[in-house]
C-alpha atoms as a PDB file:
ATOM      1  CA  UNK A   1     -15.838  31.537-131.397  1.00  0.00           C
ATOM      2  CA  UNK A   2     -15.615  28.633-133.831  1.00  0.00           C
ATOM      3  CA  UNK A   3     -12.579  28.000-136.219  1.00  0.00           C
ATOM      4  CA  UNK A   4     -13.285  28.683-139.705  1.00  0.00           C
ATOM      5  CA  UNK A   5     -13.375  25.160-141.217  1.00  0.00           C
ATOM      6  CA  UNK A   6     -11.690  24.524-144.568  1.00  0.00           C
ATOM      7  CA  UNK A   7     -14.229  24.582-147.477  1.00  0.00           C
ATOM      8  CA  UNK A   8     -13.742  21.905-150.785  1.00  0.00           C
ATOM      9  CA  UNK A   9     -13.849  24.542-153.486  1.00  0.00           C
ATOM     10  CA  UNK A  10     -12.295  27.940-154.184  1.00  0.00           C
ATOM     11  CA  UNK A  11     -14.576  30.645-153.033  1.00  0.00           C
ATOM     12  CA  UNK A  12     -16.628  32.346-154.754  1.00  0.00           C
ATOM     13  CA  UNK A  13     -16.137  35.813-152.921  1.00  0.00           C
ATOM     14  CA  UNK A  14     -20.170  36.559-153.258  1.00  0.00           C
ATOM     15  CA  UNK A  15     -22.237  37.264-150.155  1.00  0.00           C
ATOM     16  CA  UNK A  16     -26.145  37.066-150.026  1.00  0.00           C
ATOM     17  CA  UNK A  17     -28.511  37.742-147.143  1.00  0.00           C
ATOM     18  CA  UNK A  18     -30.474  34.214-145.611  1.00  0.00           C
ATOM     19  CA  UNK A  19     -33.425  34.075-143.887  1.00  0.00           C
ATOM     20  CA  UNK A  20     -34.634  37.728-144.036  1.00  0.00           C
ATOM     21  CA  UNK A  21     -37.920  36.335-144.565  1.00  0.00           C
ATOM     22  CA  UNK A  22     -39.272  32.705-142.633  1.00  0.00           C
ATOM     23  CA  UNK A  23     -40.564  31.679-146.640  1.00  0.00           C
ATOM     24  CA  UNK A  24     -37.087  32.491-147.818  1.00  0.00           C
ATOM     25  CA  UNK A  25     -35.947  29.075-145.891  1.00  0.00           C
ATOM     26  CA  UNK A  26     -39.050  26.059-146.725  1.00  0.00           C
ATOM     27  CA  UNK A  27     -38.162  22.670-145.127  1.00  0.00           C
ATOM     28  CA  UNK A  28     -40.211  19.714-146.211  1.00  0.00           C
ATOM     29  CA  UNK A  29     -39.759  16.211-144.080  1.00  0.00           C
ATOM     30  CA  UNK A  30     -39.255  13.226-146.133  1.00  0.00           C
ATOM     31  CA  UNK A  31     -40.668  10.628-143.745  1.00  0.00           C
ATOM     32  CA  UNK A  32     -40.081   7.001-143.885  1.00  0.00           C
ATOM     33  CA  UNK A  33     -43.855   6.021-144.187  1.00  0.00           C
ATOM     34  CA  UNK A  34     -47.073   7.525-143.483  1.00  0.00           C
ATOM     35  CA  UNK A  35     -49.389   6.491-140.972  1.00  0.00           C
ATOM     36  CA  UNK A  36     -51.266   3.287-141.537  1.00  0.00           C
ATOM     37  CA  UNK A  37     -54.986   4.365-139.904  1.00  0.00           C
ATOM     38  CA  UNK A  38     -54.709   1.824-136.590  1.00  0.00           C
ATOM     39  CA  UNK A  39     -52.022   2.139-133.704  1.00  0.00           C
ATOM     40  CA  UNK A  40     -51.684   3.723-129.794  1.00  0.00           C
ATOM     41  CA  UNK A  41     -50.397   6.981-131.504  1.00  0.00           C
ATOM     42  CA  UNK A  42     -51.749   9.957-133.130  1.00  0.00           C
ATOM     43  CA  UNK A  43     -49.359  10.884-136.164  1.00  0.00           C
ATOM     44  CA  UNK A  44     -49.863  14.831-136.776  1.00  0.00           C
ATOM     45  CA  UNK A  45     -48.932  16.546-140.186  1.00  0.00           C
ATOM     46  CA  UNK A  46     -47.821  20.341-139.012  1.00  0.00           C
ATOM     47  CA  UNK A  47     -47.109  23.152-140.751  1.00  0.00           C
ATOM     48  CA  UNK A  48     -44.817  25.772-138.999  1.00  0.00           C
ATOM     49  CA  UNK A  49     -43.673  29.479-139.753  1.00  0.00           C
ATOM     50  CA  UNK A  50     -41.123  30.931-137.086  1.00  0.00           C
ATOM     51  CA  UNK A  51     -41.556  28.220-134.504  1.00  0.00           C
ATOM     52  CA  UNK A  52     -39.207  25.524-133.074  1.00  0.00           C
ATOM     53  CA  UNK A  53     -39.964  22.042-132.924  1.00  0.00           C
ATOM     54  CA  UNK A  54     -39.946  21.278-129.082  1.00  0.00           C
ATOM     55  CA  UNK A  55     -41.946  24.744-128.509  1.00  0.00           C
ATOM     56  CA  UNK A  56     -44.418  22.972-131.134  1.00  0.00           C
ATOM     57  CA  UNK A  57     -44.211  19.264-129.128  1.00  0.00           C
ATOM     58  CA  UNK A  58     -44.996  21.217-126.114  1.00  0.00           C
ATOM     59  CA  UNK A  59     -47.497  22.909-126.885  1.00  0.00           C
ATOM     60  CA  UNK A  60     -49.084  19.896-128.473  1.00  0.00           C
ATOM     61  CA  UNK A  61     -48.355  17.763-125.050  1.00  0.00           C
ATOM     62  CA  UNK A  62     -50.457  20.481-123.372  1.00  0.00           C
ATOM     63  CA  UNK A  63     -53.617  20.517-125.597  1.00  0.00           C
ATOM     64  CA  UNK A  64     -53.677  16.860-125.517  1.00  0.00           C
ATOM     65  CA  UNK A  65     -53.181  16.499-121.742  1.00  0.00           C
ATOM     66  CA  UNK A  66     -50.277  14.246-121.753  1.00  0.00           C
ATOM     67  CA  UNK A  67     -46.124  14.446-121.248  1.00  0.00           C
ATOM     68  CA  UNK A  68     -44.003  16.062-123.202  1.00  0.00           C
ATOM     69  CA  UNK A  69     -42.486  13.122-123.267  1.00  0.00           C
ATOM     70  CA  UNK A  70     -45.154  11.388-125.090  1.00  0.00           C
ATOM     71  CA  UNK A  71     -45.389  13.542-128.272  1.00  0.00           C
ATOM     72  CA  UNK A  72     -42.230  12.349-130.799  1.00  0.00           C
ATOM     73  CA  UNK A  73     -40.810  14.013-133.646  1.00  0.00           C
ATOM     74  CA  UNK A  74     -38.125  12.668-135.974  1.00  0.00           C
ATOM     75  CA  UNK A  75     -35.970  15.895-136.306  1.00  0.00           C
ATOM     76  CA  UNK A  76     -35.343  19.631-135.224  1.00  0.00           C
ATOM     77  CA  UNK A  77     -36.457  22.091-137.836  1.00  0.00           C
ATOM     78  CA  UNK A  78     -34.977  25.461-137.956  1.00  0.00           C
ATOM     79  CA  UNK A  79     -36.842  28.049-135.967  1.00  0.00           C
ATOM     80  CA  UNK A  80     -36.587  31.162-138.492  1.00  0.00           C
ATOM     81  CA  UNK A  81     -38.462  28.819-141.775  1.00  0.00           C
ATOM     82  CA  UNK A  82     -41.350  27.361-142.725  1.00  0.00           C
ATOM     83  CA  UNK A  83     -41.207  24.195-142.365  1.00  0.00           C
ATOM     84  CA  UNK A  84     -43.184  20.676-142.137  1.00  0.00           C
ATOM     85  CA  UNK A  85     -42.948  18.017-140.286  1.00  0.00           C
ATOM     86  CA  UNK A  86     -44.605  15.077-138.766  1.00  0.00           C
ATOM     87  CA  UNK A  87     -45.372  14.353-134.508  1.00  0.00           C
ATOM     88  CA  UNK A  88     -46.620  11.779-132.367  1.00  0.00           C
ATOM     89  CA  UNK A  89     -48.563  11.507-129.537  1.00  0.00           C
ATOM     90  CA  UNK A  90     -49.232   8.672-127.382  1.00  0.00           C
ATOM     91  CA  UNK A  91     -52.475   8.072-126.637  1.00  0.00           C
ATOM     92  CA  UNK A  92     -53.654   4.348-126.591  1.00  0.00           C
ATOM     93  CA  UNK A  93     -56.644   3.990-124.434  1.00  0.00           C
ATOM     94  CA  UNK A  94     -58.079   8.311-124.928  1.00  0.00           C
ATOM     95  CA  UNK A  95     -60.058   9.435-127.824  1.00  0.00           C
ATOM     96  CA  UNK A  96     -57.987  11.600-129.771  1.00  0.00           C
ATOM     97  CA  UNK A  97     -59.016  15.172-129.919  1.00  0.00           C
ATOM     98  CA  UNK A  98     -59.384  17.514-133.501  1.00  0.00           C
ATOM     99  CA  UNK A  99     -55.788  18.574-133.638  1.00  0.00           C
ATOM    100  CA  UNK A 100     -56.662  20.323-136.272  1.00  0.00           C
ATOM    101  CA  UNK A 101     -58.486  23.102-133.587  1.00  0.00           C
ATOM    102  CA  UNK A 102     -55.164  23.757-132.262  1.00  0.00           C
ATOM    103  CA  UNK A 103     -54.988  27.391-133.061  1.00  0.00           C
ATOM    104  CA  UNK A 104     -51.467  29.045-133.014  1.00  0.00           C
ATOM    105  CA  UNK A 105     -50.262  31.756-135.025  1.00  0.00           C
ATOM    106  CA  UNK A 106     -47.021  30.009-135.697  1.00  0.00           C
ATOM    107  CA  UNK A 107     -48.080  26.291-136.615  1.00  0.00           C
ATOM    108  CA  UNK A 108     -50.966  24.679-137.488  1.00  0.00           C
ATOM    109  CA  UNK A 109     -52.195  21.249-137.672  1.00  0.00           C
ATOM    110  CA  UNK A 110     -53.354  19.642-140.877  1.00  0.00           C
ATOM    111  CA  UNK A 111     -54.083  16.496-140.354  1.00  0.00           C
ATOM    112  CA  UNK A 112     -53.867  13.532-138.192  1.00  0.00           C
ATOM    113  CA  UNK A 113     -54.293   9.478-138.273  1.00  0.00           C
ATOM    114  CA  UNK A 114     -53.096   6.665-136.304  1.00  0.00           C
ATOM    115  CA  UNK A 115     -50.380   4.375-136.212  1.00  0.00           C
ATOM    116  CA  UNK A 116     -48.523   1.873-134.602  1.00  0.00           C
ATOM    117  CA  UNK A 117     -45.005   3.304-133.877  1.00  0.00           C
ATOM    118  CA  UNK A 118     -43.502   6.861-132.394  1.00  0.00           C
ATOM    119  CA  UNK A 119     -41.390   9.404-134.202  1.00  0.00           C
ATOM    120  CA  UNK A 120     -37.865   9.195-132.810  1.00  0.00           C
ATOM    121  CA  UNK A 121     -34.878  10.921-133.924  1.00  0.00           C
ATOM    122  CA  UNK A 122     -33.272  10.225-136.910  1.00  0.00           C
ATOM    123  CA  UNK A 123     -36.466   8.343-138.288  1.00  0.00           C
ATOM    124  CA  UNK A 124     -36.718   9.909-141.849  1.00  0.00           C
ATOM    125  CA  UNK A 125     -35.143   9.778-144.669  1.00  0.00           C
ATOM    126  CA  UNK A 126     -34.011  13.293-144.756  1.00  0.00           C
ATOM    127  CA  UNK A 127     -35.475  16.658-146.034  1.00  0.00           C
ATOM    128  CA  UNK A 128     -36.583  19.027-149.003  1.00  0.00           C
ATOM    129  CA  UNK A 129     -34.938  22.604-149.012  1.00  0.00           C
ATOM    130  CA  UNK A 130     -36.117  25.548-150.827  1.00  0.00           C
ATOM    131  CA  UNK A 131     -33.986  28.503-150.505  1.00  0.00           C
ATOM    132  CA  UNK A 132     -34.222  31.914-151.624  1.00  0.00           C
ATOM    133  CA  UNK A 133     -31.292  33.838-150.873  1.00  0.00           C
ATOM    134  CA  UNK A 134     -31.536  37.730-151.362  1.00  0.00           C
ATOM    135  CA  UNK A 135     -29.213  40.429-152.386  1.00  0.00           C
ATOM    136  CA  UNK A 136     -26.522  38.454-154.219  1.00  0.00           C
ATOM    137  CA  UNK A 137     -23.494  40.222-154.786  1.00  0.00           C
ATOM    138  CA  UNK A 138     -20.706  39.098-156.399  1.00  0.00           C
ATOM    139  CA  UNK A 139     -19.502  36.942-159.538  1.00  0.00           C
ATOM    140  CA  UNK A 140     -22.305  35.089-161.499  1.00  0.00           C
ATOM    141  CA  UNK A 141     -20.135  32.932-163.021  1.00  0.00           C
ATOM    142  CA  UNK A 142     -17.897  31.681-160.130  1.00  0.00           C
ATOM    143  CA  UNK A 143     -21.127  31.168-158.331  1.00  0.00           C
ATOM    144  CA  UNK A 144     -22.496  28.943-161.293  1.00  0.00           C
ATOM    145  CA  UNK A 145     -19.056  27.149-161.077  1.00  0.00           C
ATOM    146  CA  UNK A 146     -19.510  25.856-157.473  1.00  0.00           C
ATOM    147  CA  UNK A 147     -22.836  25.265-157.739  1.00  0.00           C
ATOM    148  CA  UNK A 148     -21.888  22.831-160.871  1.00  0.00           C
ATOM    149  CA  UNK A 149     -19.095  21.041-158.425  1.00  0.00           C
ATOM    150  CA  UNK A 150     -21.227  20.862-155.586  1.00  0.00           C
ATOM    151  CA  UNK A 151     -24.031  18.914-157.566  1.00  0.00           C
ATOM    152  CA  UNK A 152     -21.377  16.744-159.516  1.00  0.00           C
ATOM    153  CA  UNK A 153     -19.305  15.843-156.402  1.00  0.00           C
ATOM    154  CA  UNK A 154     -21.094  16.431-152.981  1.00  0.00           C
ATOM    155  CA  UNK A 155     -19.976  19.454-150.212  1.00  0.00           C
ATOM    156  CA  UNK A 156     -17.989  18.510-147.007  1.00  0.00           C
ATOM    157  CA  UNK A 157     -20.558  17.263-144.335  1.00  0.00           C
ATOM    158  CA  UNK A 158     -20.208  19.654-141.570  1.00  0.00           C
ATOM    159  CA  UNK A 159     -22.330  20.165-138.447  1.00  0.00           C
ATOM    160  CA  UNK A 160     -23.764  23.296-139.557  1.00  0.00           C
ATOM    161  CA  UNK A 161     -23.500  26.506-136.948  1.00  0.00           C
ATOM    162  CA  UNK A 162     -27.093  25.940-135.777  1.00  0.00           C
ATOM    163  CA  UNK A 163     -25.500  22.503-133.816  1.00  0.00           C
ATOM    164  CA  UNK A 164     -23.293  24.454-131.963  1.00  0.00           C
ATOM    165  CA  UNK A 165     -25.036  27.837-130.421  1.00  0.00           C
ATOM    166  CA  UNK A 166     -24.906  31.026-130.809  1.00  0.00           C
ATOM    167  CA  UNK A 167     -21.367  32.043-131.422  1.00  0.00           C
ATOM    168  CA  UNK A 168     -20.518  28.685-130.169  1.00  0.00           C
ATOM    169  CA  UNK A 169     -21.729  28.634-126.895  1.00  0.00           C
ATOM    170  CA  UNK A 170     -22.421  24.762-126.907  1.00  0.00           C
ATOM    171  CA  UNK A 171     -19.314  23.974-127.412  1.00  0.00           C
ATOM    172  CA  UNK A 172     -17.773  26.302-124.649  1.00  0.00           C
ATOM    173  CA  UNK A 173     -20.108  24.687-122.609  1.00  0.00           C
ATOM    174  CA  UNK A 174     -19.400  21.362-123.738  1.00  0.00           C
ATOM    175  CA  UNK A 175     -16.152  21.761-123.249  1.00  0.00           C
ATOM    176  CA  UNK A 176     -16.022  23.341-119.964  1.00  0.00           C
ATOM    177  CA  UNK A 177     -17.995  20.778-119.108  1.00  0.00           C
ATOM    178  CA  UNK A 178     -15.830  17.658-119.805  1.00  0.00           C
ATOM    179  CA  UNK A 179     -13.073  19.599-118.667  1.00  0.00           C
ATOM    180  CA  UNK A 180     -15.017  19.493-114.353  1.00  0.00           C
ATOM    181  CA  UNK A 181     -14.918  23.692-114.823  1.00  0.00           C
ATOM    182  CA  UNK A 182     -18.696  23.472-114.386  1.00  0.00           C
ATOM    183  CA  UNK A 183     -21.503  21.142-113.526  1.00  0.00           C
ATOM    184  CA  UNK A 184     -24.681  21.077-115.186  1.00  0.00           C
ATOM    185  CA  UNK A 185     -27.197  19.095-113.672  1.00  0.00           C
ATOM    186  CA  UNK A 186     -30.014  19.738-116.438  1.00  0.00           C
ATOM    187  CA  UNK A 187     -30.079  16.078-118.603  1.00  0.00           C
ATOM    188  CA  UNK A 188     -31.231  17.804-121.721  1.00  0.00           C
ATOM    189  CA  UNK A 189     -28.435  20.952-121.607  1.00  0.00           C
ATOM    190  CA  UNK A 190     -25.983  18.149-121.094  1.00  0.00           C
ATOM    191  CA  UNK A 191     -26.876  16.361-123.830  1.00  0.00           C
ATOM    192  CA  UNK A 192     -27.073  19.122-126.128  1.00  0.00           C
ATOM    193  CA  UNK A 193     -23.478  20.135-124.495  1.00  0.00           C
ATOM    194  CA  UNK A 194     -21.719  16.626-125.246  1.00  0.00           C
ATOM    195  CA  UNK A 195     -23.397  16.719-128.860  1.00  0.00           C
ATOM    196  CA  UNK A 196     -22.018  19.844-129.686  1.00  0.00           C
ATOM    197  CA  UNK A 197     -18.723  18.879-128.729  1.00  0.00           C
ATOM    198  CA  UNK A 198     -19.445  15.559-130.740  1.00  0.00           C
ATOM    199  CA  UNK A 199     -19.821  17.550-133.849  1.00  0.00           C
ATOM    200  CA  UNK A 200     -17.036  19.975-132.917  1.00  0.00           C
ATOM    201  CA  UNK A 201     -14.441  17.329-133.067  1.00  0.00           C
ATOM    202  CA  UNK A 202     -15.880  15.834-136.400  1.00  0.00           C
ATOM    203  CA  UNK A 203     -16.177  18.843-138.304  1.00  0.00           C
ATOM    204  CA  UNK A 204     -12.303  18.947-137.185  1.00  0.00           C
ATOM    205  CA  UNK A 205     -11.172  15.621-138.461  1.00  0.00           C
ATOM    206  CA  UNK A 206     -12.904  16.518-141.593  1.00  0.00           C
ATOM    207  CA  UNK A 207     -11.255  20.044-141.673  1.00  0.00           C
ATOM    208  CA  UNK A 208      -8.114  18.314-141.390  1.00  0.00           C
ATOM    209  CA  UNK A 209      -8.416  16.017-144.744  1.00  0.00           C
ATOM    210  CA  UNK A 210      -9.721  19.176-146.508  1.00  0.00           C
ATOM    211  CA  UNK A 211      -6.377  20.827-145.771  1.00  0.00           C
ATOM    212  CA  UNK A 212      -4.119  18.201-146.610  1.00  0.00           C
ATOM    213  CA  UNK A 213      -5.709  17.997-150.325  1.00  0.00           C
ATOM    214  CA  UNK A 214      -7.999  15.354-149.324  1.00  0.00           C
ATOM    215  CA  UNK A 215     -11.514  16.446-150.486  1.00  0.00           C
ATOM    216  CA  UNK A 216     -13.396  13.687-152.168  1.00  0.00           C
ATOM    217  CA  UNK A 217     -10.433  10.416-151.835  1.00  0.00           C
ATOM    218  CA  UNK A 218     -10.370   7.763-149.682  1.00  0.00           C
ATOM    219  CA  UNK A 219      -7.284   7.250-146.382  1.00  0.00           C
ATOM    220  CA  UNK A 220      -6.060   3.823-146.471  1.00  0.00           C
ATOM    221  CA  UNK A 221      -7.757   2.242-143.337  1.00  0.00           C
ATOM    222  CA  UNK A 222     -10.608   4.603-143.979  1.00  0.00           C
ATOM    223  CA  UNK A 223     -14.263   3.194-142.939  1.00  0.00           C
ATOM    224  CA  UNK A 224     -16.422   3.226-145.946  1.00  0.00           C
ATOM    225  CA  UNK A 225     -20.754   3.777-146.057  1.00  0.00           C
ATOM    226  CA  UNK A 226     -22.694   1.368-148.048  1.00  0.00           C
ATOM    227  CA  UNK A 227     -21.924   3.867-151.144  1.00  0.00           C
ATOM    228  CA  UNK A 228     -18.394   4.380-150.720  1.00  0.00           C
ATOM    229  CA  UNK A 229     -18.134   7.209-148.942  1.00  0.00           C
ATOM    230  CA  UNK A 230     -15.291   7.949-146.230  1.00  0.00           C
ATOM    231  CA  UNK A 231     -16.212   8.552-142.505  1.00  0.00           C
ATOM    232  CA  UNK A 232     -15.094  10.418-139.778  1.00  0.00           C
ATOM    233  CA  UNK A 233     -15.450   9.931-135.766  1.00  0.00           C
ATOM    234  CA  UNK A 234     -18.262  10.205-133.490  1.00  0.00           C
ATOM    235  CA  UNK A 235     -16.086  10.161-130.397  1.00  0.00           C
ATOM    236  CA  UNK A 236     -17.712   8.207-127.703  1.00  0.00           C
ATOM    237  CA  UNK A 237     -17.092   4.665-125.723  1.00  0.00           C
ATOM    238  CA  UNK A 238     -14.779   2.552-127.307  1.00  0.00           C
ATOM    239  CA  UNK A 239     -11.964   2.820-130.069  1.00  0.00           C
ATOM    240  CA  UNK A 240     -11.438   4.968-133.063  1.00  0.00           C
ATOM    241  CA  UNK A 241     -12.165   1.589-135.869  1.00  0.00           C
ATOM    242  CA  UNK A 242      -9.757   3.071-138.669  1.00  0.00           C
ATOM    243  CA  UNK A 243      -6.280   2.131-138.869  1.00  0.00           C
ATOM    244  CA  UNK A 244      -3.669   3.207-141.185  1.00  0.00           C
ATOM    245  CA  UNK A 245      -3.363   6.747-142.469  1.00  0.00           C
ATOM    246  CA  UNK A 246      -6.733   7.478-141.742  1.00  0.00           C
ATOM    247  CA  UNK A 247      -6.375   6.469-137.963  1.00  0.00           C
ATOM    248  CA  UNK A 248      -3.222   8.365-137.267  1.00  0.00           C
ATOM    249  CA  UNK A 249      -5.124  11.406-138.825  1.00  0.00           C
ATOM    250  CA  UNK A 250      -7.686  10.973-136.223  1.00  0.00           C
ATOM    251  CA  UNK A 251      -5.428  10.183-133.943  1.00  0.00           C
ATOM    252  CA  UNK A 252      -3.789  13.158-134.389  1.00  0.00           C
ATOM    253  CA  UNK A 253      -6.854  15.607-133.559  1.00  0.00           C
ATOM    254  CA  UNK A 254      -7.705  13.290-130.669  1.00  0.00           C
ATOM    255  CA  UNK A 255      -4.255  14.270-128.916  1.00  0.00           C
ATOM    256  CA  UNK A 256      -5.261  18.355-129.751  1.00  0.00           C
ATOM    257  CA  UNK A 257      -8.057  17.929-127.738  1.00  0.00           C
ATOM    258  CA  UNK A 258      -7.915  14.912-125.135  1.00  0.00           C
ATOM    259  CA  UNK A 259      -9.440  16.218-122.465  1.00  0.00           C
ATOM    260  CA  UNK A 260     -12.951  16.227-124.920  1.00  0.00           C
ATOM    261  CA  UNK A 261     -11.723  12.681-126.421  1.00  0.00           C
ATOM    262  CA  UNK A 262     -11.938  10.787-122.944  1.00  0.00           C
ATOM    263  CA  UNK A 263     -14.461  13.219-121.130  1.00  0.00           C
ATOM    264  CA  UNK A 264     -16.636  11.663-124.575  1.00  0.00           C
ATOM    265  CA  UNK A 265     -15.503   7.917-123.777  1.00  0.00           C
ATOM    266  CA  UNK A 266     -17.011   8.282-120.334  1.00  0.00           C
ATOM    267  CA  UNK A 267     -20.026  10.509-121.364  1.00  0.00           C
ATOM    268  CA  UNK A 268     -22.272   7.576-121.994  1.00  0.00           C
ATOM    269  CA  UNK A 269     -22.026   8.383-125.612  1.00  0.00           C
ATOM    270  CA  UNK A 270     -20.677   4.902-127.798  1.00  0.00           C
ATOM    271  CA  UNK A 271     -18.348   5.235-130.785  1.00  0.00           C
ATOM    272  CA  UNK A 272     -20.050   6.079-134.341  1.00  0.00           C
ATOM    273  CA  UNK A 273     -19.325   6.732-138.063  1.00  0.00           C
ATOM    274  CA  UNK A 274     -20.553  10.000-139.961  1.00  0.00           C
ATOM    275  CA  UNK A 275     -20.277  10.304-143.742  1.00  0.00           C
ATOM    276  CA  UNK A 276     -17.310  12.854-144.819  1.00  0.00           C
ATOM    277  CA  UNK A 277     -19.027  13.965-148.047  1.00  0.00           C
ATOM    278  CA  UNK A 278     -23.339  14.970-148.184  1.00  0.00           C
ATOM    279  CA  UNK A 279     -24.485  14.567-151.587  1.00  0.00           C
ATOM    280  CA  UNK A 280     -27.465  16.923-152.599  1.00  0.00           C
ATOM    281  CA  UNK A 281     -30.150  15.453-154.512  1.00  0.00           C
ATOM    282  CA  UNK A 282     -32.024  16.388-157.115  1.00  0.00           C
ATOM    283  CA  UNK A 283     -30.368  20.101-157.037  1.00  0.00           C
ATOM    284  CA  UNK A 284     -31.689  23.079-159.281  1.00  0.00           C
ATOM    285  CA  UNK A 285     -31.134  27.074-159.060  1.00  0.00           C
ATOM    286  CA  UNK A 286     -32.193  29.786-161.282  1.00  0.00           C
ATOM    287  CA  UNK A 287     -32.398  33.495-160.498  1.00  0.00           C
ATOM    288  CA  UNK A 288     -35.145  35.734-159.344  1.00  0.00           C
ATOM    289  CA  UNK A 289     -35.178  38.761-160.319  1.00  0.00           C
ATOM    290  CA  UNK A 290     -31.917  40.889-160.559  1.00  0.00           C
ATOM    291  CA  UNK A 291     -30.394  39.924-156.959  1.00  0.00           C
ATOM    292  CA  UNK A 292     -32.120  36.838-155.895  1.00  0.00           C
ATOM    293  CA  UNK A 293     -30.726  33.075-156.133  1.00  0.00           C
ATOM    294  CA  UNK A 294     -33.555  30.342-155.627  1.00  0.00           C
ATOM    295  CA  UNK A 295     -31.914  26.813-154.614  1.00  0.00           C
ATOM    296  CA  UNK A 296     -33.570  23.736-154.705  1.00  0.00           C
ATOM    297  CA  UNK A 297     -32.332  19.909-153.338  1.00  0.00           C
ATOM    298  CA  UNK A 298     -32.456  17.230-150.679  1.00  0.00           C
ATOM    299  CA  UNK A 299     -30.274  16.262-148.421  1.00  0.00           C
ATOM    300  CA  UNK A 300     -30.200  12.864-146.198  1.00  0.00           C
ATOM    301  CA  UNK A 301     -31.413  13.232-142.396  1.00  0.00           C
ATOM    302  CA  UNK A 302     -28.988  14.629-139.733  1.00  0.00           C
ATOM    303  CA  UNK A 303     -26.922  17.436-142.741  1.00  0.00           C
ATOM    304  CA  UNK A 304     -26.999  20.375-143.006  1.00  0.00           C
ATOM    305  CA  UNK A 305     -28.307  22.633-146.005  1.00  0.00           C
ATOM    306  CA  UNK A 306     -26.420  25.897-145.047  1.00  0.00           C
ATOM    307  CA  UNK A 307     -23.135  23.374-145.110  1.00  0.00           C
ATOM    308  CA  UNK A 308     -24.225  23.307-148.943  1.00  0.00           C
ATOM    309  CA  UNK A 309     -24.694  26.921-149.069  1.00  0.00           C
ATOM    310  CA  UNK A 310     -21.339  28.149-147.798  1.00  0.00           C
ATOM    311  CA  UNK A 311     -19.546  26.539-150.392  1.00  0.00           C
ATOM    312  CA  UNK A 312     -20.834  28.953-152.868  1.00  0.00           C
ATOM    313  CA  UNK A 313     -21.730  31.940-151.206  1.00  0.00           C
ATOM    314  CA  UNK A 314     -20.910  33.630-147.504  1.00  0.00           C
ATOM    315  CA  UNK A 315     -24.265  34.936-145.685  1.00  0.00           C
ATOM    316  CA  UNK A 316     -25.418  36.481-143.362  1.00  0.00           C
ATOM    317  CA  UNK A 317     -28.665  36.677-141.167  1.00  0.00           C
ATOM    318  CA  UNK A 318     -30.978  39.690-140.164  1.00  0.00           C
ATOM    319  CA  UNK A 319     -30.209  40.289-136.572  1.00  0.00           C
ATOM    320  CA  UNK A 320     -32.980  38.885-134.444  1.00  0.00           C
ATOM    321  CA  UNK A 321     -34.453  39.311-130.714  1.00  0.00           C
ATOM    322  CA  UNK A 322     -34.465  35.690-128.969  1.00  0.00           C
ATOM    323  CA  UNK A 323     -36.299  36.009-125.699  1.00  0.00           C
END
């Protein structure tokens, strides 16, 4: 099981139910560009309700006759949602077929066009949520309150739960893993594994600051973004780049867990900076009804809306069969 990682603001006490319906959770891609009309790959605009992305790449590689390898997307889209996103498929000397005749009762194909470059991860600028969360129950006001702080001053920018498995069976993995208590010979389980550990050991650092009273300041010998924003540690090859207080705080989780420190150093994985702090943009909410809270907002590439969520309200999901 995961720890229970500190939150910023002073709960709210209110639960509501998310996801009981796939419309109750619509993701919209902001891409980088659209296609230009002329390239070796075939950009497709698809719309999906209850499927995940690599089931939808797949079954796109197989209509088109060509790898999996050769279809790109630029990020993983939650399974139980509609969402839309954009893929690629390589196909520079073949006719592209009408993708639009791919007929599947959980995605479909609107349109396609050409262009010169492949969807690869992380190539977006982020996403649109809309989020209708059902069977609020709790205090109106304190749930106004947070939802005030969280679009004045940001959330914490954790790996959400998704990252890390059900009931955090990445991680165990992961960790077992880097620890030589099993092998696992399957490239993409192994690189799921190391990224959920990744995330694990973030989400820890920030935890950390959050408990020490330091939500929304700067360490000295912190590593600032472009917009001023402190970062924590994507363990991997080489070494941690803060110094100061903020180093020896890292430094500090690194010796709780240094078996996942080095086994990350030697993974193959190099040494990155994640933003502490995801600021939501252009954030609304109004109720529905006399139970039902309808959010609103944007959030860069690579966060996590239900880290945005949990700082106003706890949730829960309808138990679901995953074959």
């Amino acid at each position: 099981m995961l720890p229970e990682w500190a939150s910023a603001y002073e709960a709210t006490g209110a639960t509501a139910v998310l996801k009981q319906e796939n419309s109750d959770f619509v993701v919209t891609e902001i891409p980088l560009g659209l296609p230009s009309g002329e390239g070796e790959h075939v950009w497709l605009d698809v719309a999906k309700d209850g499927a995940n992305t690599q089931f939808v790449a797949a079954q796109i590689a197989e209509f088109a006759g060509v790898r999996e390898l050769d279809v790109g997307y630029a990020g993983l889209k939650d399974r139980y949602a509609q969402t839309r996103q954009w893929f690629t498929v390589w196909m520079p000397k073949t006719e592209a077929p009408d993708f639009t005749a791919l007929e599947h009762p959980e995605f479909r194909v609107l349109s396609q066009a050409r262009h010169i470059k492949k969807l690869r991860p992380g190539d977006l600028l982020g996403n649109r949520f809309e989020i209708l969360l059902r069977e609020v129950k709790g205090d109106r006001a304190a749930i106004e309150r947070n939802l005030t702080l969280v679009k004045q001053y940001g959330v914490p920018n954790y790996f959400g739960p998704q990252r890390f498995g059900q009931a955090g069976d990445n991680v165990a993995n992961g960790m077992a893993m880097l620890k030589r208590e099993i092998r696992v010979r399957n490239k993409k389980k192994k690189g799921i594994y190391l990224s959920s550990v990744r995330s694990f050991l973030f989400n820890e650092v920030l935890a950390a600051r959050i408990r020490s009273g330091l939500w929304g300041q700067s360490l000295k010998g912190d590593i600032l973004t472009d917009e001023g924003v402190a970062t924590g540690p994507m363990w991997g090859r080489g070494r941690l780049t803060t110094t100061d207080d903020a180093l020896a705080l890292e430094s500090e989780i690194a010796e709780q867990h240094p078996e996942l420190c080095e086994g990350l150093e030697f993974s193959g994985l190099n040494q990155d900076r994640r933003a502490l702090a995801a600021m939501p943009g252009n954030m609304t909410w109004s109720w529905q009804e006399e139970s039902h809270l309808l959010l609103t907002f944007s959030l860069p590439a690579g966060y996590y809306a239900t880290s945005l969520i949990r700082e106003c309200i706890e949730t829960t999901e309808p138990e679901r069969y995953v074959p």
